[in-house]
C-alpha atoms as a PDB file:
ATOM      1  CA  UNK A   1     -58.131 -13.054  14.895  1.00  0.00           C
ATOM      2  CA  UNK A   2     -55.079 -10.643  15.087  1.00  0.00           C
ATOM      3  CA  UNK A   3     -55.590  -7.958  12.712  1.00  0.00           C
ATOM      4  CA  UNK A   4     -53.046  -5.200  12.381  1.00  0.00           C
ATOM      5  CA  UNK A   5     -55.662  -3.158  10.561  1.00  0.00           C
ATOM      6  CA  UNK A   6     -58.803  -1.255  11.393  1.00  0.00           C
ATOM      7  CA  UNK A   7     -61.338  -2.998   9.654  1.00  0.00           C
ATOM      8  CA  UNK A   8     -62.550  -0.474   7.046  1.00  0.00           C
ATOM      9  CA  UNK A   9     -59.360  -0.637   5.856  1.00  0.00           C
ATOM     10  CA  UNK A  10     -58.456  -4.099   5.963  1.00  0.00           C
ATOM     11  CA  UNK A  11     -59.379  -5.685   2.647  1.00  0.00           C
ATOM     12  CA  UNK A  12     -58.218  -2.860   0.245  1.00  0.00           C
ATOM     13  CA  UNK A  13     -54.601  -2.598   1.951  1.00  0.00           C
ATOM     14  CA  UNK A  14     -54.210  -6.140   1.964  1.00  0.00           C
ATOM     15  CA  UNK A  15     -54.930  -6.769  -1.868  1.00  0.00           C
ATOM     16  CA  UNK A  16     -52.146  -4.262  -2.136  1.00  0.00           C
ATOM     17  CA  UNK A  17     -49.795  -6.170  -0.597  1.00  0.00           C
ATOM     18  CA  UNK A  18     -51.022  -9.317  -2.759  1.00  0.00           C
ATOM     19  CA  UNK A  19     -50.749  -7.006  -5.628  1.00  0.00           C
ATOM     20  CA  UNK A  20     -47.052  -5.354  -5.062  1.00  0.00           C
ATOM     21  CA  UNK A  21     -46.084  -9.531  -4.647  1.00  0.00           C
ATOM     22  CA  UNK A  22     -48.390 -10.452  -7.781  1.00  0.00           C
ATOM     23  CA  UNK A  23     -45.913  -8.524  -9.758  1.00  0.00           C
ATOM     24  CA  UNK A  24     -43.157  -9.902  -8.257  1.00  0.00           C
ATOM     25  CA  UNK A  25     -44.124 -13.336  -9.537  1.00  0.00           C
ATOM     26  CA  UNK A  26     -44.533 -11.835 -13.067  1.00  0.00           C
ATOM     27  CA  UNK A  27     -41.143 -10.459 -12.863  1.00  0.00           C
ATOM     28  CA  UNK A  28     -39.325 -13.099 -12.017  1.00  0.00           C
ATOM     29  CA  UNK A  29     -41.351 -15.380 -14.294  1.00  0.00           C
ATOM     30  CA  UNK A  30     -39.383 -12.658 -17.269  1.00  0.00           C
ATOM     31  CA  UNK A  31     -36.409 -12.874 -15.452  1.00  0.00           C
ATOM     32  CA  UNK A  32     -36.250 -16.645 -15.705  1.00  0.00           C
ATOM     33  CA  UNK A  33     -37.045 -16.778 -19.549  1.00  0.00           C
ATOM     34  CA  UNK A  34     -34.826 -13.761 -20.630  1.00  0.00           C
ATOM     35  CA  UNK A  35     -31.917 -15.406 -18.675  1.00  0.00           C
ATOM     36  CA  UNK A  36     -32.539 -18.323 -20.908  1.00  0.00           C
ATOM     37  CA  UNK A  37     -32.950 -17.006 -24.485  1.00  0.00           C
ATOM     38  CA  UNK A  38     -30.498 -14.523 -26.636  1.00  0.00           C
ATOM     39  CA  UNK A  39     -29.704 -10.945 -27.284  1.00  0.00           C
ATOM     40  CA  UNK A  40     -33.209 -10.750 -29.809  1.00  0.00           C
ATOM     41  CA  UNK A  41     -35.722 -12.430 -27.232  1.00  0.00           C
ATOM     42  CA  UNK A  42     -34.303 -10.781 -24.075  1.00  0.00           C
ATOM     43  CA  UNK A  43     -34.697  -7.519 -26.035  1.00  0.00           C
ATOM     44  CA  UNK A  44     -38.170  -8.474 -26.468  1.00  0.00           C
ATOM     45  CA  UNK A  45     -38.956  -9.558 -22.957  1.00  0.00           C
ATOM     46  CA  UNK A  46     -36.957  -6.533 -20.788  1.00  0.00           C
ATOM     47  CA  UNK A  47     -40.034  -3.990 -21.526  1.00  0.00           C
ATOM     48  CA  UNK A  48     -42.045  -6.492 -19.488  1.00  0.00           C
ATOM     49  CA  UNK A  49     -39.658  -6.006 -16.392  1.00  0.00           C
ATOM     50  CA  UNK A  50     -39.536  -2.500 -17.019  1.00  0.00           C
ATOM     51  CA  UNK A  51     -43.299  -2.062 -16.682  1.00  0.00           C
ATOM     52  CA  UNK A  52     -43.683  -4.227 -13.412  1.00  0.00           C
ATOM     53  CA  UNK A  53     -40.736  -2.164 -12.212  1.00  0.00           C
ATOM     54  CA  UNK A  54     -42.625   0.960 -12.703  1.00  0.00           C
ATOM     55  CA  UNK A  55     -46.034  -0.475 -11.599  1.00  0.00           C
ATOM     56  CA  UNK A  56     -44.324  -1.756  -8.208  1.00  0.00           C
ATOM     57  CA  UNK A  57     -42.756   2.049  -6.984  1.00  0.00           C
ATOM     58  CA  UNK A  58     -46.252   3.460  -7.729  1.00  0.00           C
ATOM     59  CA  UNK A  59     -48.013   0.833  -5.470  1.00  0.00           C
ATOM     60  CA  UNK A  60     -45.672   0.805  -2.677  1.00  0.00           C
ATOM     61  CA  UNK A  61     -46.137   4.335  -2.778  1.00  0.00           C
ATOM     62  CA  UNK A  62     -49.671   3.884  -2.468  1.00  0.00           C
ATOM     63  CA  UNK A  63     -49.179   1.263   0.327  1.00  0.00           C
ATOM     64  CA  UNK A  64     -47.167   4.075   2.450  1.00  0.00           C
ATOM     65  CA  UNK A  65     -49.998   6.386   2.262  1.00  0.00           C
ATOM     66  CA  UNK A  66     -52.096   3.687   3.535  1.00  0.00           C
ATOM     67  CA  UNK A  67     -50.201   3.022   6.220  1.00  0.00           C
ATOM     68  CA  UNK A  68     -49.904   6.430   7.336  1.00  0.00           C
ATOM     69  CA  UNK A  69     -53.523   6.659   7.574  1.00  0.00           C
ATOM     70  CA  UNK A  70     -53.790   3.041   9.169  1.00  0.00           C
ATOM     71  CA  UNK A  71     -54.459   2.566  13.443  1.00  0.00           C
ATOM     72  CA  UNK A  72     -51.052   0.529  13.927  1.00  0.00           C
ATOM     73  CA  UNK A  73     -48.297   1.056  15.846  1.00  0.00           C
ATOM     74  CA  UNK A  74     -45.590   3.068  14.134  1.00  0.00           C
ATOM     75  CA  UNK A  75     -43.040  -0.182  14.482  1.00  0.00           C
ATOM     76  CA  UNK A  76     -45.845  -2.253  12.779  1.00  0.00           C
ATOM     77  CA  UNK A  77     -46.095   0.266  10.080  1.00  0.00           C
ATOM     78  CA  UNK A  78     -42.534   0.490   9.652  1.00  0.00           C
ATOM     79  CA  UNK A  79     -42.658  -3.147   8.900  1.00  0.00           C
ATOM     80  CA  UNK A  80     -45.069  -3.488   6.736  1.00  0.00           C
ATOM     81  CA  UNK A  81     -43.465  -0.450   4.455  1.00  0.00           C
ATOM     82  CA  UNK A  82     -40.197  -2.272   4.610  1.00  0.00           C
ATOM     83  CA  UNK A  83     -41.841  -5.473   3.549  1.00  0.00           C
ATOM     84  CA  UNK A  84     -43.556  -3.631   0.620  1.00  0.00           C
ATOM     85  CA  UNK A  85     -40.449  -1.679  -0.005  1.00  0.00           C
ATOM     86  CA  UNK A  86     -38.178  -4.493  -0.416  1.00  0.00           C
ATOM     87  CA  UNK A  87     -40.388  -6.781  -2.592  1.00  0.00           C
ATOM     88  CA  UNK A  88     -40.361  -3.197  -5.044  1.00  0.00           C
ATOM     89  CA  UNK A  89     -36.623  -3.540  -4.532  1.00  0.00           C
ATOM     90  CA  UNK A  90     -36.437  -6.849  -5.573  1.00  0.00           C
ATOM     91  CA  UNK A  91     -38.525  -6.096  -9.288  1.00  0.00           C
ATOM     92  CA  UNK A  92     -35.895  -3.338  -9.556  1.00  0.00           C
ATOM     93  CA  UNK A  93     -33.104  -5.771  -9.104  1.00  0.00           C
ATOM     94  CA  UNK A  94     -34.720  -8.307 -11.464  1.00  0.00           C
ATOM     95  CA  UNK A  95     -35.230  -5.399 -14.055  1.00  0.00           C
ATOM     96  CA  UNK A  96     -31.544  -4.590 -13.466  1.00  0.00           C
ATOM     97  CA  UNK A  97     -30.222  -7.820 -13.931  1.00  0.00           C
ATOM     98  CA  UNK A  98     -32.172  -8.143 -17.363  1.00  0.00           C
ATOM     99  CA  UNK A  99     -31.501  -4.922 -18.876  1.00  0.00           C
ATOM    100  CA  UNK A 100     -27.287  -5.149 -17.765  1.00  0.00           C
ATOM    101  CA  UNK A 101     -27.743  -8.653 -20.329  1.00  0.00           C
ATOM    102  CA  UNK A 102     -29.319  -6.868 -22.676  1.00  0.00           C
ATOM    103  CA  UNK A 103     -27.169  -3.960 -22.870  1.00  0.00           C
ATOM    104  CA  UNK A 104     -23.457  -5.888 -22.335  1.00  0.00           C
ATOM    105  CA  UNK A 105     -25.308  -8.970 -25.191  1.00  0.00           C
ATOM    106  CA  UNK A 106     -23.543 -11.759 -23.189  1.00  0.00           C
ATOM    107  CA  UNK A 107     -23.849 -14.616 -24.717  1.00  0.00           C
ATOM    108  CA  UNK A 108     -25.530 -18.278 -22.690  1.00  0.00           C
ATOM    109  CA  UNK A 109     -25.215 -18.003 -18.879  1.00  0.00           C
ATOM    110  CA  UNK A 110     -24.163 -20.422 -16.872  1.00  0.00           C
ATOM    111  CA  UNK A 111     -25.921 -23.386 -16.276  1.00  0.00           C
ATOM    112  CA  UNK A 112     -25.981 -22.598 -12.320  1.00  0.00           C
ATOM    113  CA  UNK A 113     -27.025 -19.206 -13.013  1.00  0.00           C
ATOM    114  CA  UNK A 114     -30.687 -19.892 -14.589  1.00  0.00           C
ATOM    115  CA  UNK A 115     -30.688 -22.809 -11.648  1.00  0.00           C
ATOM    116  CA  UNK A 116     -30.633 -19.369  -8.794  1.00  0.00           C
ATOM    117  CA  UNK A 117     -33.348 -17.699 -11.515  1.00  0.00           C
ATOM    118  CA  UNK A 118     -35.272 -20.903 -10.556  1.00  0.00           C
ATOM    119  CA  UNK A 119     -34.757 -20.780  -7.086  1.00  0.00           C
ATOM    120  CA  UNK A 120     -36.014 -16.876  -7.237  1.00  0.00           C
ATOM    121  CA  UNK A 121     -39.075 -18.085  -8.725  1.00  0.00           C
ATOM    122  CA  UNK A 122     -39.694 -20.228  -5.722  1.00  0.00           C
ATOM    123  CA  UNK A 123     -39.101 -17.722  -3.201  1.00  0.00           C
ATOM    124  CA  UNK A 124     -41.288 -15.214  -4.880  1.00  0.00           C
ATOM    125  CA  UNK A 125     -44.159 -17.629  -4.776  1.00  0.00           C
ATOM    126  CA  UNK A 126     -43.616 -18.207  -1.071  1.00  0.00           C
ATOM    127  CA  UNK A 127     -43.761 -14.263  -0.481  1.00  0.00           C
ATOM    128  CA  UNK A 128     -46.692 -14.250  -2.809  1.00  0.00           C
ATOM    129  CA  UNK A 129     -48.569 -16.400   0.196  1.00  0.00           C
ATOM    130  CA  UNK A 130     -46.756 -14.691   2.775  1.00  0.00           C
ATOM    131  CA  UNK A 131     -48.593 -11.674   1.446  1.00  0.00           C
ATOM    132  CA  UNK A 132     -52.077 -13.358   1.941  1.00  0.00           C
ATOM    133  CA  UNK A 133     -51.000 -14.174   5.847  1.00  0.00           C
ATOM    134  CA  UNK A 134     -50.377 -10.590   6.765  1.00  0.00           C
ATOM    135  CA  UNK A 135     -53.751 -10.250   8.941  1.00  0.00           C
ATOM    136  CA  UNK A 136     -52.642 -13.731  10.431  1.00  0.00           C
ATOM    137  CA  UNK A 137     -48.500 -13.921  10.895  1.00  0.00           C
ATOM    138  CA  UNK A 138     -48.336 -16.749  13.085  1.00  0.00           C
ATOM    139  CA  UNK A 139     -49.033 -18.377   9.369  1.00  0.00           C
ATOM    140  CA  UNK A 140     -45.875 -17.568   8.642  1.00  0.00           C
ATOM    141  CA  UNK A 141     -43.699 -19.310  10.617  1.00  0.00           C
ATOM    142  CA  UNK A 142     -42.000 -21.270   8.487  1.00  0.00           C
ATOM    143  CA  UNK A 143     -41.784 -18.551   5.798  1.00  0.00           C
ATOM    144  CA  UNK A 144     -38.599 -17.136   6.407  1.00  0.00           C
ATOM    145  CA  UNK A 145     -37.230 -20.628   7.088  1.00  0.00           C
ATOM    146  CA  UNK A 146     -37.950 -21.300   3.483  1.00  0.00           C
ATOM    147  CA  UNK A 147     -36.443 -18.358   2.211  1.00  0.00           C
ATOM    148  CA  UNK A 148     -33.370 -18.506   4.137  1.00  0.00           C
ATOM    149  CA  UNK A 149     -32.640 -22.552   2.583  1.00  0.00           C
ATOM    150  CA  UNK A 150     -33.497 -21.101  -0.955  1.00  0.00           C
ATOM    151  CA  UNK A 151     -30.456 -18.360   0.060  1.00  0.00           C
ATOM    152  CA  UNK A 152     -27.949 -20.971   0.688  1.00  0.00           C
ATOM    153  CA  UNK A 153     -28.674 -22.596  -2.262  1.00  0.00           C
ATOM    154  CA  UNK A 154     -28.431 -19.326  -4.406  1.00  0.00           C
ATOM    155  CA  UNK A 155     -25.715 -18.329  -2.871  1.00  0.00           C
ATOM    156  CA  UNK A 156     -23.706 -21.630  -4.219  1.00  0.00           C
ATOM    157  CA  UNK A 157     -24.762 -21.746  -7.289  1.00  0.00           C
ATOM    158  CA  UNK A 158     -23.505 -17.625  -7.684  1.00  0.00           C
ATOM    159  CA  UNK A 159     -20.552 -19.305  -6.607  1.00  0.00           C
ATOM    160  CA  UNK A 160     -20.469 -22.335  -9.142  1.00  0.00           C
ATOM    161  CA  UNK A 161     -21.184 -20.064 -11.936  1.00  0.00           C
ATOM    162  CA  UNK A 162     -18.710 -17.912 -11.191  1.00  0.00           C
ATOM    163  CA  UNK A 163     -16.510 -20.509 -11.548  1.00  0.00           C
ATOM    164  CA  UNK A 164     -17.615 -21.854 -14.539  1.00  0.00           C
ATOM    165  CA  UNK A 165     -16.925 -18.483 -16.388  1.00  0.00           C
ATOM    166  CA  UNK A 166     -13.004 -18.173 -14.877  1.00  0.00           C
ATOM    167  CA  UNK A 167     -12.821 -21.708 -16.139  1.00  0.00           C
ATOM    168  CA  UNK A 168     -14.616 -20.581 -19.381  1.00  0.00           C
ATOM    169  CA  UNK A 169     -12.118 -18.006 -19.836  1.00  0.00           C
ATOM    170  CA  UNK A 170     -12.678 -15.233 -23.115  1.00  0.00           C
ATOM    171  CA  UNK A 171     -11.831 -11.775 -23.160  1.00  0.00           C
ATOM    172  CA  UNK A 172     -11.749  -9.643 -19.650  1.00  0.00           C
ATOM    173  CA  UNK A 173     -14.589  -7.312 -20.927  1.00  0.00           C
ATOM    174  CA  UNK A 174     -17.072 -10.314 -21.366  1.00  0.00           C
ATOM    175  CA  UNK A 175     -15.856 -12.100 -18.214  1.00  0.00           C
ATOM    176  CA  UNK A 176     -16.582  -8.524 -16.345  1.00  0.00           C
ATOM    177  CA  UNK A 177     -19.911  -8.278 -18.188  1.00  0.00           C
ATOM    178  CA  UNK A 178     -20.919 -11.459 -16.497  1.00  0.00           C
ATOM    179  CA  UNK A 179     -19.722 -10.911 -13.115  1.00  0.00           C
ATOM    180  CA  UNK A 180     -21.862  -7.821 -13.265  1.00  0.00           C
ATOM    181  CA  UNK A 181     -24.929  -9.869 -14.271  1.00  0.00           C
ATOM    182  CA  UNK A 182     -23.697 -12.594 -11.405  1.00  0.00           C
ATOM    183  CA  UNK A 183     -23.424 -10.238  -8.494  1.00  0.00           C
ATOM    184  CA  UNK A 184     -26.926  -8.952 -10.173  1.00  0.00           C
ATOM    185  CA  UNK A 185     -28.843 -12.358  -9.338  1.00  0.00           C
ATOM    186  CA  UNK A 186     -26.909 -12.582  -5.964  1.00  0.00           C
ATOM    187  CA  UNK A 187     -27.885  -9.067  -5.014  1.00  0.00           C
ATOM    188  CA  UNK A 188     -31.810 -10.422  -5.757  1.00  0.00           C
ATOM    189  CA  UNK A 189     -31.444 -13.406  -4.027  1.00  0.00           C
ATOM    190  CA  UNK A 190     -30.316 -11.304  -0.950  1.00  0.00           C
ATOM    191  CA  UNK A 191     -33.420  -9.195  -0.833  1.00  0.00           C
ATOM    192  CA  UNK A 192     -35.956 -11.878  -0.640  1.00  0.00           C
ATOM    193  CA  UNK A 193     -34.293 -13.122   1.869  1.00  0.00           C
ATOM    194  CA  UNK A 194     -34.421  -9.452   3.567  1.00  0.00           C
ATOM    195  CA  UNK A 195     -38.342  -9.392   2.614  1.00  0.00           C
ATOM    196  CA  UNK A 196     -39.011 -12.634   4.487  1.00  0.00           C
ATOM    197  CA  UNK A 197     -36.821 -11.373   7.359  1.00  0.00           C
ATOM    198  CA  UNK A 198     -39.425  -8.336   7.637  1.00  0.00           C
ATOM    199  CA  UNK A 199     -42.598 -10.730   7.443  1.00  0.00           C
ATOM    200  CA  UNK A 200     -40.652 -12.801  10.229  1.00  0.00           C
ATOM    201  CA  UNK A 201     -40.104  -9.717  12.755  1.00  0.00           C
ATOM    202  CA  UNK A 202     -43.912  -9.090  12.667  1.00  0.00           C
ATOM    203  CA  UNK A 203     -44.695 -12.953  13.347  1.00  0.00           C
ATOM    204  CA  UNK A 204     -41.810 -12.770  16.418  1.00  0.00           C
ATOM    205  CA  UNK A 205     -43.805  -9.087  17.368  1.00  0.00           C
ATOM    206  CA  UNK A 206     -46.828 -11.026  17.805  1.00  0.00           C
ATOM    207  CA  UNK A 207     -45.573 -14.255  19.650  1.00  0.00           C
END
């Protein structure tokens, strides 16, 4: 077995990093349903995001000082921060995208906007197992694969919704309030792909 850990540490790190993506999951779970619902419910439902945000910068803190204490190579442990760093990233994003709706009250979303919500959800769940496979990379060698295809697709249906609001039309402030909210999603759509890129350099490391 490949470990990248001594093995007093192994277990404890590693339910960190199944943790930091645990929350992910949760996150983008409330991302999906505030996207969906009005001004009342997503006012209800941002707290939520706000709490995982918080809760994943303290344990990706806590994953750093593990690290630093950890046997691997510094390029390994670089890695593995960036991994852990990113997924944090990404429940900031999520958190950001939620509270710019609540805060600019813009009204339904595009239909190809909660579609890319969706297609977060699925990447999160594939980082959630990529999380488990850490000890083992070669696992993950169609991880980033995944990720990448889910990109694509979020990355047309930013564009489709985009469209859909020119061709909407209203006032400028309310179109610029939802461009803000669009380049929001693409901006998380972006990082996962950037998380599974860091999983993938540690599977090509170990080739």
């Amino acid at each position: 077995m490949d470990l990248f850990f001594p093995r007093r540490v192994e277990r404890p790190l590693y339910g960190q990093f199944g943790e930091l993506a645990q929350l992910l999951v949760q996150a983008a779970d409330a991302h999906s349903r505030l996207l969906g619902h009005g001004y009342r419910e997503r006012a209800r439902i941002l707290p939520v995001l706000h709490e995982n945000a918080t809760r994943a910068t303290e344990l990706c803190g806590r994953i750093a000082n593990r690290l630093a204490e950890s046997l691997i190579t510094p390029y390994e442990a670089e890695i593995l921060y960036d991994f852990a760093l990113t997924i944090a990233d990404t429940v900031d994003s999520l958190e950001h995208t939620s509270e710019l709706l609540v805060l600019t009250r813009v009204g339904t979303l595009p239909t190809p906007l909660l579609e890319a919500a969706k297609g977060i959800e699925r990447a999160v769940e594939l980082t959630l197992v990529a999380s488990w496979s850490l000890n083992q990379v070669r696992d993950l060698d169609d991880y980033y694969t995944q990720v990448r295809k889910i990109r694509r697709q979020g990355d047309r249906l930013v564009r489709q919704a985009l469209a859909e609001l020119y061709r909407r039309g209203g006032a400028s402030s309310e179109l610029l309030a939802f461009r803000d909210v669009t380049a929001a999603v693409a901006r998380t759509v972006e990082l996962q792909e950037r998380t599974a890129r860091f999983a993938d350099l540690l599977r090509v490391k170990d080739a």
